[in-house]
C-alpha atoms as a PDB file:
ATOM      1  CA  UNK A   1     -31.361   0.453  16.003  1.00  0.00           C
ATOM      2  CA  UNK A   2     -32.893   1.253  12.646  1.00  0.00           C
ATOM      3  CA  UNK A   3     -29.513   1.085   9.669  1.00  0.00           C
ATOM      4  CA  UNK A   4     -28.410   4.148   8.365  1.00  0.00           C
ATOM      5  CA  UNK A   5     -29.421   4.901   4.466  1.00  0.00           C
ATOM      6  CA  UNK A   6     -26.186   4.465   1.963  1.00  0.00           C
ATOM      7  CA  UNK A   7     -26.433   8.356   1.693  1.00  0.00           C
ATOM      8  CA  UNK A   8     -26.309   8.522   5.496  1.00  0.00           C
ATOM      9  CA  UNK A   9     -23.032   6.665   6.118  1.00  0.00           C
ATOM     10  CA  UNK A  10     -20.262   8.364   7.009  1.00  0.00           C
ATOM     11  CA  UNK A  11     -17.120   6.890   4.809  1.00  0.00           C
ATOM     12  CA  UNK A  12     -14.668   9.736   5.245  1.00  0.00           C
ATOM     13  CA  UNK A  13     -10.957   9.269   6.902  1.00  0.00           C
ATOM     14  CA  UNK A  14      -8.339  10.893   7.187  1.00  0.00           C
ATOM     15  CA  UNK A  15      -4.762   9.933   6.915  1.00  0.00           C
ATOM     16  CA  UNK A  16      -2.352  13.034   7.374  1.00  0.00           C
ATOM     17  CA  UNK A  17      -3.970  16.388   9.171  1.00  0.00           C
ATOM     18  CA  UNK A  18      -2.478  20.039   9.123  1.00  0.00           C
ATOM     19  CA  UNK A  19       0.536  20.923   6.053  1.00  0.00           C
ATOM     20  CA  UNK A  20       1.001  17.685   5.189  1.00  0.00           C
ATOM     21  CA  UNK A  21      -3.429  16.685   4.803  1.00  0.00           C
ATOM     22  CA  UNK A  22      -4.711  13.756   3.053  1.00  0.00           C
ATOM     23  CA  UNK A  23      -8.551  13.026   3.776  1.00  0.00           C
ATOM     24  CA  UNK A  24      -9.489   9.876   1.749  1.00  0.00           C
ATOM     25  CA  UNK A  25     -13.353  10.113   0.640  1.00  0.00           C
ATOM     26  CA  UNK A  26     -13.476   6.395   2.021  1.00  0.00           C
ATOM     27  CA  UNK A  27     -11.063   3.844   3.272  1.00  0.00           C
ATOM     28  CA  UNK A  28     -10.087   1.657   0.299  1.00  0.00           C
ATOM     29  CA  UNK A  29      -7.067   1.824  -1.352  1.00  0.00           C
ATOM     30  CA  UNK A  30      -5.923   0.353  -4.839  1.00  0.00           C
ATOM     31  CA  UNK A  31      -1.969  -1.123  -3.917  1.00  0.00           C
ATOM     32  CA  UNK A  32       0.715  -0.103  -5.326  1.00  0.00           C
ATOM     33  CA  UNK A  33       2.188  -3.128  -7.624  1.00  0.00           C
ATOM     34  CA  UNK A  34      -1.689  -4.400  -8.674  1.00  0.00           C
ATOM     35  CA  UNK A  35      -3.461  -1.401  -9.753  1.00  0.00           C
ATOM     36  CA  UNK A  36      -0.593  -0.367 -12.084  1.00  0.00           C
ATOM     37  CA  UNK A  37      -0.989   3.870 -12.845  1.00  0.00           C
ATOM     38  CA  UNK A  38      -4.502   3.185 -11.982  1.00  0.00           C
ATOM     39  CA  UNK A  39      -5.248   4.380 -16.229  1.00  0.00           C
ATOM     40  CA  UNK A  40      -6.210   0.732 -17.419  1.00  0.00           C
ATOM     41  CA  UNK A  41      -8.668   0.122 -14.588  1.00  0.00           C
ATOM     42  CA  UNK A  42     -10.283   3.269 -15.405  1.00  0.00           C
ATOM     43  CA  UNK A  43     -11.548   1.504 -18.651  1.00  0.00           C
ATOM     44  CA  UNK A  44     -13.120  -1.475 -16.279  1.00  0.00           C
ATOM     45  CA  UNK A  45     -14.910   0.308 -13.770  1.00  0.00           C
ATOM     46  CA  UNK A  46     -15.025   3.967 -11.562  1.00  0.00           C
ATOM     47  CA  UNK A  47     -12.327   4.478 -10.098  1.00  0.00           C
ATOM     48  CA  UNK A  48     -13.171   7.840  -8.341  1.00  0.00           C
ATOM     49  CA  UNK A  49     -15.348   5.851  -6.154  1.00  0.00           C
ATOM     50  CA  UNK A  50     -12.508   4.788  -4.444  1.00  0.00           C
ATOM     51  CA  UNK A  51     -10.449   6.705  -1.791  1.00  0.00           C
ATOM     52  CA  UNK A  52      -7.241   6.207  -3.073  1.00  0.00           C
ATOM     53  CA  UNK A  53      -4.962   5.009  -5.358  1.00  0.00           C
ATOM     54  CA  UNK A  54      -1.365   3.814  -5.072  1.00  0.00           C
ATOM     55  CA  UNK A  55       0.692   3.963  -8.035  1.00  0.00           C
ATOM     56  CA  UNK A  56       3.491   0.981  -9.091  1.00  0.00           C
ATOM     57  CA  UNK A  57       6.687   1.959  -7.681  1.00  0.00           C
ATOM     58  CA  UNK A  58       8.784   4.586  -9.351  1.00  0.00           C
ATOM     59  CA  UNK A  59      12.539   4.998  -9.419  1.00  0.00           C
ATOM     60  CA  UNK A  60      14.646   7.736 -10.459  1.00  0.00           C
ATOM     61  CA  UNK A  61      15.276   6.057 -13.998  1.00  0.00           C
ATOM     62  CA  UNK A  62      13.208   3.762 -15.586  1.00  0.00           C
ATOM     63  CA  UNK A  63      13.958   0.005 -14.651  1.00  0.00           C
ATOM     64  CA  UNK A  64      13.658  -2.896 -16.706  1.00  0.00           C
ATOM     65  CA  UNK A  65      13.062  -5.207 -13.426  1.00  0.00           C
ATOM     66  CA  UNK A  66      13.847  -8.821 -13.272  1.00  0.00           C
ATOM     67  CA  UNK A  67      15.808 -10.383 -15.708  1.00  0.00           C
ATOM     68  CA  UNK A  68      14.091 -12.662 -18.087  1.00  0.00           C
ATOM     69  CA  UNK A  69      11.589 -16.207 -16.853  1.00  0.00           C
ATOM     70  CA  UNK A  70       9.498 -17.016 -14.742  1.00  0.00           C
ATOM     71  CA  UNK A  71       8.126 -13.602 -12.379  1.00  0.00           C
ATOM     72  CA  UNK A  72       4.641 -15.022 -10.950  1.00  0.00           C
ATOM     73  CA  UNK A  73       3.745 -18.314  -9.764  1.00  0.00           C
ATOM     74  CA  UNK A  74       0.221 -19.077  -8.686  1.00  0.00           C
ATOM     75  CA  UNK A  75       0.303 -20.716  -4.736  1.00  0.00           C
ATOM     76  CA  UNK A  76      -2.835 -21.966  -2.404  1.00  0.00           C
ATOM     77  CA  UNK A  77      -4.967 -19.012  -1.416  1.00  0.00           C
ATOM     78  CA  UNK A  78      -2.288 -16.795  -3.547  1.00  0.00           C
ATOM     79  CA  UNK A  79       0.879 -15.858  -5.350  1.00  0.00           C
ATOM     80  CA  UNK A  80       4.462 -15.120  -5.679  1.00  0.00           C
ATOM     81  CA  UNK A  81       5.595 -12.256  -7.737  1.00  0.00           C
ATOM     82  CA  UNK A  82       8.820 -10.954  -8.452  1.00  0.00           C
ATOM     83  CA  UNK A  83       8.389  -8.400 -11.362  1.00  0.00           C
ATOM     84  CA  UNK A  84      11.662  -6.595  -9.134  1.00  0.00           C
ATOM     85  CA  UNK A  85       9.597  -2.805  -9.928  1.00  0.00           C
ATOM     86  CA  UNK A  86       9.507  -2.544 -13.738  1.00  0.00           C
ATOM     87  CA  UNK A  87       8.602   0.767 -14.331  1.00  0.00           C
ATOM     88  CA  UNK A  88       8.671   3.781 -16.265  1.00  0.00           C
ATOM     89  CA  UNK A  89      10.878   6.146 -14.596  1.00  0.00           C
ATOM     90  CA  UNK A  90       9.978   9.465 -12.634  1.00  0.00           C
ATOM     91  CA  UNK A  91      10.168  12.040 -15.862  1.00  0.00           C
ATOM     92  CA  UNK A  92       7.633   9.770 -18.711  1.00  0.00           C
ATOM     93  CA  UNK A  93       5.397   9.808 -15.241  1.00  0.00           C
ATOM     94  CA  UNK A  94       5.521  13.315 -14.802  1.00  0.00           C
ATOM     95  CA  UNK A  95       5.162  14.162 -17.941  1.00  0.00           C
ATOM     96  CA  UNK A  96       2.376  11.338 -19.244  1.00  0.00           C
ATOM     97  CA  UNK A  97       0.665  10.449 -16.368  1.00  0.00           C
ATOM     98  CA  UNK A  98       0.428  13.171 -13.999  1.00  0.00           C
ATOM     99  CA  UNK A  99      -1.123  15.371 -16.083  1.00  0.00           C
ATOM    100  CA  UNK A 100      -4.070  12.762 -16.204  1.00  0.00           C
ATOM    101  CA  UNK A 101      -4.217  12.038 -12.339  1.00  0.00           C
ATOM    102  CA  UNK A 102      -4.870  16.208 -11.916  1.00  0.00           C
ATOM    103  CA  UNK A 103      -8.013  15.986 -14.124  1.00  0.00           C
ATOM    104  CA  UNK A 104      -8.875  12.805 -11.501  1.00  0.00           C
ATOM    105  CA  UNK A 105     -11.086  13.362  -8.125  1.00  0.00           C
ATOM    106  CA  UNK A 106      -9.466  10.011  -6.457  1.00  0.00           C
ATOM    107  CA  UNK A 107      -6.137  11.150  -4.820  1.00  0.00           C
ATOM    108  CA  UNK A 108      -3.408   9.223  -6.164  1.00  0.00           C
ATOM    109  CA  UNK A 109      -0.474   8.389  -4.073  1.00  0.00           C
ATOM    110  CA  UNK A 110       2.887   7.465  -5.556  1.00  0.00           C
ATOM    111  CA  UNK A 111       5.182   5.063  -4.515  1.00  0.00           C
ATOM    112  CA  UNK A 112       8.829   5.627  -4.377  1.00  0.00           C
ATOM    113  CA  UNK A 113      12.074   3.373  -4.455  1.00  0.00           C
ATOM    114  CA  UNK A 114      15.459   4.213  -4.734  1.00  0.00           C
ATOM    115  CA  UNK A 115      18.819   2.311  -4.531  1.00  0.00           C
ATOM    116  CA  UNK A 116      20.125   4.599  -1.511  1.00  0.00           C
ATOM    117  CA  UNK A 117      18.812   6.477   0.994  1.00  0.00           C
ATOM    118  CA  UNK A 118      19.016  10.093  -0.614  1.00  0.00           C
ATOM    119  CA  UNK A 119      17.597   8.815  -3.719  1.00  0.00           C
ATOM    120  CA  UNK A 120      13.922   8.244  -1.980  1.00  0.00           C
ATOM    121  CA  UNK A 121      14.822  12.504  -1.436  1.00  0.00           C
ATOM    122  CA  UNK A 122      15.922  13.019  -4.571  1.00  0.00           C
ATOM    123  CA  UNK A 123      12.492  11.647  -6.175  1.00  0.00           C
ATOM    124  CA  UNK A 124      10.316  13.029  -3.568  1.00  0.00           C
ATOM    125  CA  UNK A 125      11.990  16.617  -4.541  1.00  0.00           C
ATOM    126  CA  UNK A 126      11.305  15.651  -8.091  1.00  0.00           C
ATOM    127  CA  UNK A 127       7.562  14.972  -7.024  1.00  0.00           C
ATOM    128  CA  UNK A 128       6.832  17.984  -4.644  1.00  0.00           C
ATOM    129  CA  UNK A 129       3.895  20.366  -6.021  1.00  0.00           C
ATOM    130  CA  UNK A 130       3.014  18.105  -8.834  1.00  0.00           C
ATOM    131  CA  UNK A 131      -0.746  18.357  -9.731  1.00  0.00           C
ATOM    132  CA  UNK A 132      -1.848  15.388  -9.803  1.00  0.00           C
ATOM    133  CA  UNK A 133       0.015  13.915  -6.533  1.00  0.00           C
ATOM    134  CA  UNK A 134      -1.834  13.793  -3.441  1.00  0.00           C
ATOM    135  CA  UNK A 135       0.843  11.745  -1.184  1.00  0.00           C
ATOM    136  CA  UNK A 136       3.823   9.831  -0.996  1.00  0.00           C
ATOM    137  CA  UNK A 137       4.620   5.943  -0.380  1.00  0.00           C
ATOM    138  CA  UNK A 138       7.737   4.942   0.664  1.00  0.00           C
ATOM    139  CA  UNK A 139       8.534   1.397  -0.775  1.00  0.00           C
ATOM    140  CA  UNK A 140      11.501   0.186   1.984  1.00  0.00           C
ATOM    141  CA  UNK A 141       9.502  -3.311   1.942  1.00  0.00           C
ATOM    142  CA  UNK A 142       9.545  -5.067  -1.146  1.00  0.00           C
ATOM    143  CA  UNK A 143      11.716  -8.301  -1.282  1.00  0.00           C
ATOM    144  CA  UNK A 144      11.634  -7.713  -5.304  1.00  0.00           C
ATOM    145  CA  UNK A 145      14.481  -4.844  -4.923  1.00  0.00           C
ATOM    146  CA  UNK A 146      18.298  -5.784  -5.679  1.00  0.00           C
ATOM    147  CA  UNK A 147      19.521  -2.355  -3.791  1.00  0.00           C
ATOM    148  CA  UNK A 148      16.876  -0.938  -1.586  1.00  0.00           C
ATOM    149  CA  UNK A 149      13.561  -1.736  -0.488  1.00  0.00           C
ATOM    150  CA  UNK A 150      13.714  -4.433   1.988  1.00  0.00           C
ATOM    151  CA  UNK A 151      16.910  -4.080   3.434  1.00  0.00           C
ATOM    152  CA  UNK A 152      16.230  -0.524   4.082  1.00  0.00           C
ATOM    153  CA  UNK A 153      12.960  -1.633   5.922  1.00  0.00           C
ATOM    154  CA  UNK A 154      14.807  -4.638   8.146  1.00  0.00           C
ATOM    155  CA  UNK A 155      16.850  -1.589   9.995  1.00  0.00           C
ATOM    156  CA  UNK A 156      15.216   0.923  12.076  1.00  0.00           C
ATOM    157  CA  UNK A 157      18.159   3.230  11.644  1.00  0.00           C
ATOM    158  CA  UNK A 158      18.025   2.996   8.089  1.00  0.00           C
ATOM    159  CA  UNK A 159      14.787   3.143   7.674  1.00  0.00           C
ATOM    160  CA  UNK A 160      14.687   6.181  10.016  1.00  0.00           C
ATOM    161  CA  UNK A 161      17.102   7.848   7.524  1.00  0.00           C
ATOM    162  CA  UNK A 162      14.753   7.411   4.660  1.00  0.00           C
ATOM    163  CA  UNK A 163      12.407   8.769   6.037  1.00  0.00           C
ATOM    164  CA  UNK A 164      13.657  11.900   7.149  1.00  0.00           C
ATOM    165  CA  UNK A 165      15.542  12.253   3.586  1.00  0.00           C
ATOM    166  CA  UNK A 166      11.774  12.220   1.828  1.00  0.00           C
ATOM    167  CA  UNK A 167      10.345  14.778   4.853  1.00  0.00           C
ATOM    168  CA  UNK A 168      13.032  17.565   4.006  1.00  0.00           C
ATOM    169  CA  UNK A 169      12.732  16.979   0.726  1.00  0.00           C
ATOM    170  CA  UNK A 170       9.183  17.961   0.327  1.00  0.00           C
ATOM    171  CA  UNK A 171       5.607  18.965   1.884  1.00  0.00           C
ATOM    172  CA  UNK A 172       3.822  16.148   0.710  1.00  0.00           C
ATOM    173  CA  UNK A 173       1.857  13.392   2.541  1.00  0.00           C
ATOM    174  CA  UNK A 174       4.341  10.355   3.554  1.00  0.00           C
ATOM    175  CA  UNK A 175       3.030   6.828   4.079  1.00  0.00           C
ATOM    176  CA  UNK A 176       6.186   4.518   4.782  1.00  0.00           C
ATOM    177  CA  UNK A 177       5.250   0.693   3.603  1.00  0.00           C
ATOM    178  CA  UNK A 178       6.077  -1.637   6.235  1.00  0.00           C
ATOM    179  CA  UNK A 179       7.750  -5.097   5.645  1.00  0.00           C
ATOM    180  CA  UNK A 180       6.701  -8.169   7.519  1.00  0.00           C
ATOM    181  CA  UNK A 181      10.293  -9.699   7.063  1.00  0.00           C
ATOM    182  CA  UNK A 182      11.227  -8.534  10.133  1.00  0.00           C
ATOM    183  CA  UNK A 183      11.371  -9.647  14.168  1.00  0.00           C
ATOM    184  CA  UNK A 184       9.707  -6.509  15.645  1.00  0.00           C
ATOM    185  CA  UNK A 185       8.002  -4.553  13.511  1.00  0.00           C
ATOM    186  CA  UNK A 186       6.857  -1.964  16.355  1.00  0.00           C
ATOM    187  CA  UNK A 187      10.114  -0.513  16.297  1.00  0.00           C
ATOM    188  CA  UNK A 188      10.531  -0.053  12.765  1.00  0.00           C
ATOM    189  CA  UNK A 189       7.409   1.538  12.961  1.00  0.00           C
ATOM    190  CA  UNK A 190       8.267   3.479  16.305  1.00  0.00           C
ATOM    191  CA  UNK A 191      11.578   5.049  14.320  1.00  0.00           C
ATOM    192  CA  UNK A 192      10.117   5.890  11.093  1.00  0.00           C
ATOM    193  CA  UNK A 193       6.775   7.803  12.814  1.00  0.00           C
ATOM    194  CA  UNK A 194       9.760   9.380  14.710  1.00  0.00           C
ATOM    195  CA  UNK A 195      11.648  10.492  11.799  1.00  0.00           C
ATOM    196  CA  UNK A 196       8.228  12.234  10.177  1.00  0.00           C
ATOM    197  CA  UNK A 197       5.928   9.501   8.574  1.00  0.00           C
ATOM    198  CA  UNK A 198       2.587  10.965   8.648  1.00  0.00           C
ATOM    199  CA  UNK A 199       0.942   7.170   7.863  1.00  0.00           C
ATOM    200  CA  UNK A 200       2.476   3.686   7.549  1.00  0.00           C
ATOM    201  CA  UNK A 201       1.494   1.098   5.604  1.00  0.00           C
ATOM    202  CA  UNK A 202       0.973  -2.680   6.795  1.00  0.00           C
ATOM    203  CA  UNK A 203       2.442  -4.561   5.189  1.00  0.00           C
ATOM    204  CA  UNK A 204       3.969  -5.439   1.856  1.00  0.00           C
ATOM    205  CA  UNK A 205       4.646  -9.472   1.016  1.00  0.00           C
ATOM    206  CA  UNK A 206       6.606 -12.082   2.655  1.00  0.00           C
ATOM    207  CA  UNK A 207       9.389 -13.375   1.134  1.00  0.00           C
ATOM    208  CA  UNK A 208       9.099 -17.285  -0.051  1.00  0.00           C
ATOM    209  CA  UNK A 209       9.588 -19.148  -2.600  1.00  0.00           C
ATOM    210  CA  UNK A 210       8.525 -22.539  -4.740  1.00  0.00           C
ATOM    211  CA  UNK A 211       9.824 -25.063  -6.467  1.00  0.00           C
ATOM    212  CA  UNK A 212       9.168 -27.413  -9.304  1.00  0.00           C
ATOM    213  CA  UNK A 213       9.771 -31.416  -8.330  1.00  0.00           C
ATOM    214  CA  UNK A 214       9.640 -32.624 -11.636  1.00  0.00           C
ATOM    215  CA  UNK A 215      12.572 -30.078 -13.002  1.00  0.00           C
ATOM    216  CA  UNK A 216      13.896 -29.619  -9.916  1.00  0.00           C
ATOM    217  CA  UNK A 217      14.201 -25.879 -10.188  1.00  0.00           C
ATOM    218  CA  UNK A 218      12.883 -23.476  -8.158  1.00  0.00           C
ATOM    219  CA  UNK A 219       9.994 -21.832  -9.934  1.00  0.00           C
ATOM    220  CA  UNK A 220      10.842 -18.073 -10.154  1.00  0.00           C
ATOM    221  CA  UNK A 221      13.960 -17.191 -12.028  1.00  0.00           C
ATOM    222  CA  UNK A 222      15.522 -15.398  -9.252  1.00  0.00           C
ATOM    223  CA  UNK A 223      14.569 -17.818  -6.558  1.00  0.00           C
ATOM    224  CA  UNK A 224      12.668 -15.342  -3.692  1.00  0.00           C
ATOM    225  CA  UNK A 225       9.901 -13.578  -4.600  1.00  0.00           C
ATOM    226  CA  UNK A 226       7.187 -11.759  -2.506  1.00  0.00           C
ATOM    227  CA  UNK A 227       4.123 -13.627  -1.474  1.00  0.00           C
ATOM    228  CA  UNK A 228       0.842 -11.690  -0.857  1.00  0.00           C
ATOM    229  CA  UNK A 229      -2.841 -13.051  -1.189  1.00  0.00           C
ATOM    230  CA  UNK A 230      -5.655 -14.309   1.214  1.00  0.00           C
ATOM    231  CA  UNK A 231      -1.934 -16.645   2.646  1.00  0.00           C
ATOM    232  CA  UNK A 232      -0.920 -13.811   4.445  1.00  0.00           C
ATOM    233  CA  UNK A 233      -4.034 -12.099   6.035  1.00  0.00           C
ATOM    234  CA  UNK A 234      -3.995 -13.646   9.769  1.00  0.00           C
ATOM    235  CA  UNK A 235       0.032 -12.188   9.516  1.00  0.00           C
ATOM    236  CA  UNK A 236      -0.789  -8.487   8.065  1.00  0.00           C
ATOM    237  CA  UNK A 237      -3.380  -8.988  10.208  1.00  0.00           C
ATOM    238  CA  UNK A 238      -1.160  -9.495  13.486  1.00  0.00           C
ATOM    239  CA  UNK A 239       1.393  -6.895  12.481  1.00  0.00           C
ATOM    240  CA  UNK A 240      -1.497  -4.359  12.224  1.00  0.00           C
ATOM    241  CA  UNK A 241      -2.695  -5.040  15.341  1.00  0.00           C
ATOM    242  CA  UNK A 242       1.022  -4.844  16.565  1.00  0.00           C
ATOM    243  CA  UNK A 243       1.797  -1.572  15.265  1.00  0.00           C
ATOM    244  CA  UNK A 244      -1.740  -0.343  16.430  1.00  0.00           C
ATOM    245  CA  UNK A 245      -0.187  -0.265  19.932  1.00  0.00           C
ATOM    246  CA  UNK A 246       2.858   1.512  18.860  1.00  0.00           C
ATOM    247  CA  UNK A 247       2.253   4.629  17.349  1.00  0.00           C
ATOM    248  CA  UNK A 248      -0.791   6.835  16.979  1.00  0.00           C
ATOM    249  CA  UNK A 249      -0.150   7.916  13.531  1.00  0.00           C
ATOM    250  CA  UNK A 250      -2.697   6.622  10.795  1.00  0.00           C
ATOM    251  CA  UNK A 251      -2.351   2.420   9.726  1.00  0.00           C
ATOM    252  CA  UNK A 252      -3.399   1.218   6.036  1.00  0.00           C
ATOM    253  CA  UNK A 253      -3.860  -2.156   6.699  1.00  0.00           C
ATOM    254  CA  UNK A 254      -2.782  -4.445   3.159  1.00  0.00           C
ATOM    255  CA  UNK A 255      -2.721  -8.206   2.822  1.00  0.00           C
ATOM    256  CA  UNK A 256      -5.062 -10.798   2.102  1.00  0.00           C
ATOM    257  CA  UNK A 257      -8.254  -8.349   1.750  1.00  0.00           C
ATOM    258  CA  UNK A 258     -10.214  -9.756  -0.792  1.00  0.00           C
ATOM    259  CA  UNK A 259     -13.904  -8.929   0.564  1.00  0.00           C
ATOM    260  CA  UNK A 260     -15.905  -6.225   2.680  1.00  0.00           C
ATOM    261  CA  UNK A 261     -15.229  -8.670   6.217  1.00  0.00           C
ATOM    262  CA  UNK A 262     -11.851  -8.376   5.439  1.00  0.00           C
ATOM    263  CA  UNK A 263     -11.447  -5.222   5.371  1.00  0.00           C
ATOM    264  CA  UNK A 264     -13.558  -4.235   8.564  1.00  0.00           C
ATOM    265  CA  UNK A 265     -11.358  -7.021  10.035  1.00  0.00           C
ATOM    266  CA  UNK A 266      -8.393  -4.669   9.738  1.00  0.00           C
ATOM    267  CA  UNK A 267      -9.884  -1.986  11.075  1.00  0.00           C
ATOM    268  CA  UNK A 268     -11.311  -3.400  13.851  1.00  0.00           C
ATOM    269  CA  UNK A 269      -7.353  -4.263  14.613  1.00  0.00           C
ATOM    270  CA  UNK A 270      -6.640  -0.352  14.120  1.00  0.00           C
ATOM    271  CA  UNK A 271      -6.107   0.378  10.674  1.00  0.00           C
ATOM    272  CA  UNK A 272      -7.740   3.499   9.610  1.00  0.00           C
ATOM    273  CA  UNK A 273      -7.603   2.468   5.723  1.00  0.00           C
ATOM    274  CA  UNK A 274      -6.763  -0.404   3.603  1.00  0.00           C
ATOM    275  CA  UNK A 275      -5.141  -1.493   0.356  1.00  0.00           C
ATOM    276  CA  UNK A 276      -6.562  -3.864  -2.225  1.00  0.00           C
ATOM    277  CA  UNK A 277      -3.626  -5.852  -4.046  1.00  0.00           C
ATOM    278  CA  UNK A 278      -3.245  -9.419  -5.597  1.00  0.00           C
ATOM    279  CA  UNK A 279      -7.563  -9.710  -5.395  1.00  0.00           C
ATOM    280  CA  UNK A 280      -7.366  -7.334  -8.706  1.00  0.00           C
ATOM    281  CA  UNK A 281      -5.704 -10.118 -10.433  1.00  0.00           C
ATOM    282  CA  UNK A 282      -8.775 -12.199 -10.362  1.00  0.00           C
ATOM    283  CA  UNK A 283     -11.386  -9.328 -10.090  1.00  0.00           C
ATOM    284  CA  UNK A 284     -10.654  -6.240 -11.554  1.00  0.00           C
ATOM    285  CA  UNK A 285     -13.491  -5.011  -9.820  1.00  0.00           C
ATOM    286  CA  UNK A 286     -12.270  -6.040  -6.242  1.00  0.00           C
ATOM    287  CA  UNK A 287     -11.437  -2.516  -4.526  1.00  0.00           C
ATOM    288  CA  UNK A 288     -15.075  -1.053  -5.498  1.00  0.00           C
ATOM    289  CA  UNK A 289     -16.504  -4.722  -3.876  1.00  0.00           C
ATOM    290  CA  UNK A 290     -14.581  -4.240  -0.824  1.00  0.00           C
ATOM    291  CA  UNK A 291     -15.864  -0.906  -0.116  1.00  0.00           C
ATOM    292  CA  UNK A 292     -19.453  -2.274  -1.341  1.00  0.00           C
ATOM    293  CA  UNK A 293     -19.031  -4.603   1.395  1.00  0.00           C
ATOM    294  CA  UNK A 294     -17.574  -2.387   4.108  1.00  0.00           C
ATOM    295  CA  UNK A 295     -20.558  -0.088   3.291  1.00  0.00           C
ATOM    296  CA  UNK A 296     -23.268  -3.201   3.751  1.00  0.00           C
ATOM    297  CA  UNK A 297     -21.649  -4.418   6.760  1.00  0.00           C
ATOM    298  CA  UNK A 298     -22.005  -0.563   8.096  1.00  0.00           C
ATOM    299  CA  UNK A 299     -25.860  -1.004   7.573  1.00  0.00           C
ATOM    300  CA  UNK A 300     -26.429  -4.253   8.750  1.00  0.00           C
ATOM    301  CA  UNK A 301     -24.543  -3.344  12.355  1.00  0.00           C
ATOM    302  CA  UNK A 302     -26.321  -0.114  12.232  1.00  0.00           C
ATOM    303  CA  UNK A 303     -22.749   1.577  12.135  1.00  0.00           C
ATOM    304  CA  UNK A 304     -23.512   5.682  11.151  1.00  0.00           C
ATOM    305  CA  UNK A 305     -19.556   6.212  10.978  1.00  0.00           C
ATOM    306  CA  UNK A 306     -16.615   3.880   9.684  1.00  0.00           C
ATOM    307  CA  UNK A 307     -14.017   5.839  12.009  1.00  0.00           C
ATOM    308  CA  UNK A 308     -16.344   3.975  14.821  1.00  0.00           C
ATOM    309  CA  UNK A 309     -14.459   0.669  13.211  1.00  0.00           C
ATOM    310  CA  UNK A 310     -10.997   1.536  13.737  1.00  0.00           C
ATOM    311  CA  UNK A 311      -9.396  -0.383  16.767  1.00  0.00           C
ATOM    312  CA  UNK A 312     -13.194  -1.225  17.584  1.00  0.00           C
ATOM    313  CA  UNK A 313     -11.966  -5.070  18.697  1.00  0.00           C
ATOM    314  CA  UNK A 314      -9.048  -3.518  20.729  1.00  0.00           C
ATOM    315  CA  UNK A 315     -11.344  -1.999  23.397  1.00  0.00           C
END
């Protein structure tokens, strides 16, 4: 079977259909948390090769995130973080950043946090028919959060009730971002495709922790933090393949991808898309090499269409 030309491969999937659309112009991702607004990296290489970008989690107000020390520790094959969502607030991003995302041709997604569960619906009203924003992420996964986050994802009720709180509040995409700190994962999944997620995300970072022998302290200032890296791959890699059989809705598979084979490894599992994260911290560059690789690996296997990937090892 002669390999299709780089022109002739088909990199196009989509990850909501009908009022609430999102076609990605190929399946990587920059994750929310790494990629930051997605302005710096714009400097380092082209970013509007990419399919999409995930911005750093917004709350209503701005948030000064973990107090003071240690927030990152470098661990074999990856890292602990608990920056606990610094960011900027929902008005300095509508007002400075949005207006820079319209001018882009990458959708960017933004992810959302808030302390309770109408607060997710109070920033996805604040977000509806922004220029600019292409989609919703709903962060109820990130160990990082002192209200929120997490414990909203460990529920299926609650998680539910996110969920439908962002749907009312707006026509926009919604991805819900899965955590792996959880015992089934297929029925938080089940409830919040239920409750209107159009695409779910999996997953965000397990919660560990280190500690230093010679001080006797744990490492990070507050103790937990998230782990994400190459260390969790075979799990986001599992859970993937878990919530593959279900729901039908769209997976972005995130954790661990740090190369093209990684990537086609989650979507031969049945994700449709994936994320990029922690491999930015090394290589800027790493979401444009990960879709360099998933396109080489397309020509090498003769594969016309990456859609022909997803759920490919599941058959």
């Amino acid at each position: 079977m002669p390999s299709p030309s780089a022109d002739a491969l088909q990199l196009s999937v989509e990850l909501a259909s009908g009022k609430h659309s999102l076609v990605l112009a190929n399946p990587v991702m920059a994750a929310s948390g790494t990629f930051s607004y997605g302005v710096e990296y714009a400097k380092v290489f082209d970013i509007q090769r990419l399919g999409a970008i995930v911005s750093k989690t917004t709350t209503l107000r701005p948030h000064a995130g973990s107090p003071p020390g240690r927030r990152i520790d470098e661990t074999p094959a990856g890292m602990l973080n608990s920056i606990g969502l610094q960011n900027i607030g929902i008005d300095k991003l509508l007002r400075d950043l949005a207006p820079a995302w319209s001018r882009w041709r990458v959708p960017v997604v933004v992810s959302i946090l808030g302390a309770a569960v109408d607060e997710y619906g109070a920033c996805a009203a604040r977000l509806e028919g922004v220029a600019g924003i292409a989609g919703l992420e709903l962060n109820i996964s990130s160990p990082n959060a002192r209200r929120g986050g997490m414990e909203f994802g460990q529920d299926a009720a609650t998680a539910a009730a996110v969920t439908a709180s962002v749907v009312r509040a707006c026509t926009l995409p919604v991805i819900v971002k899965l955590t792996p700190n959880v015992g089934d994962i297929a029925a938080i999944a089940r409830a919040v495709v239920d409750a209107g997620a159009d695409a779910l995300c999996v997953v965000n970072t397990l919660q560990a922790m280190s500690i230093d022998a010679r001080a006797r302290r744990p490492n990070i200032t507050r103790t937990f933090a998230g782990l994400s890296g190459p260390a969790i791959k075979p799990v986001a890699l599992r859970m993937v393949w878990q919530v593959a059989s279900a729901v039908s809705v769209p997976i972005i598979g995130c954790g661990g991808i740090v190369d093209g084979i990684d990537a086609v490894e989650f979507l031969l599992a049945g994700a449709t898309a994936v994320q990029v994260g922690t491999a930015t911290f090394r290589n800027p560059r790493a979401p444009l090499d990960v879709l360099e690789g998933i396109e080489a690996y397309m020509r090498a296997e003769g594969v016309a269409d990456v859609r022909e990937l997803v759920g490919a090892a599941r058959a």
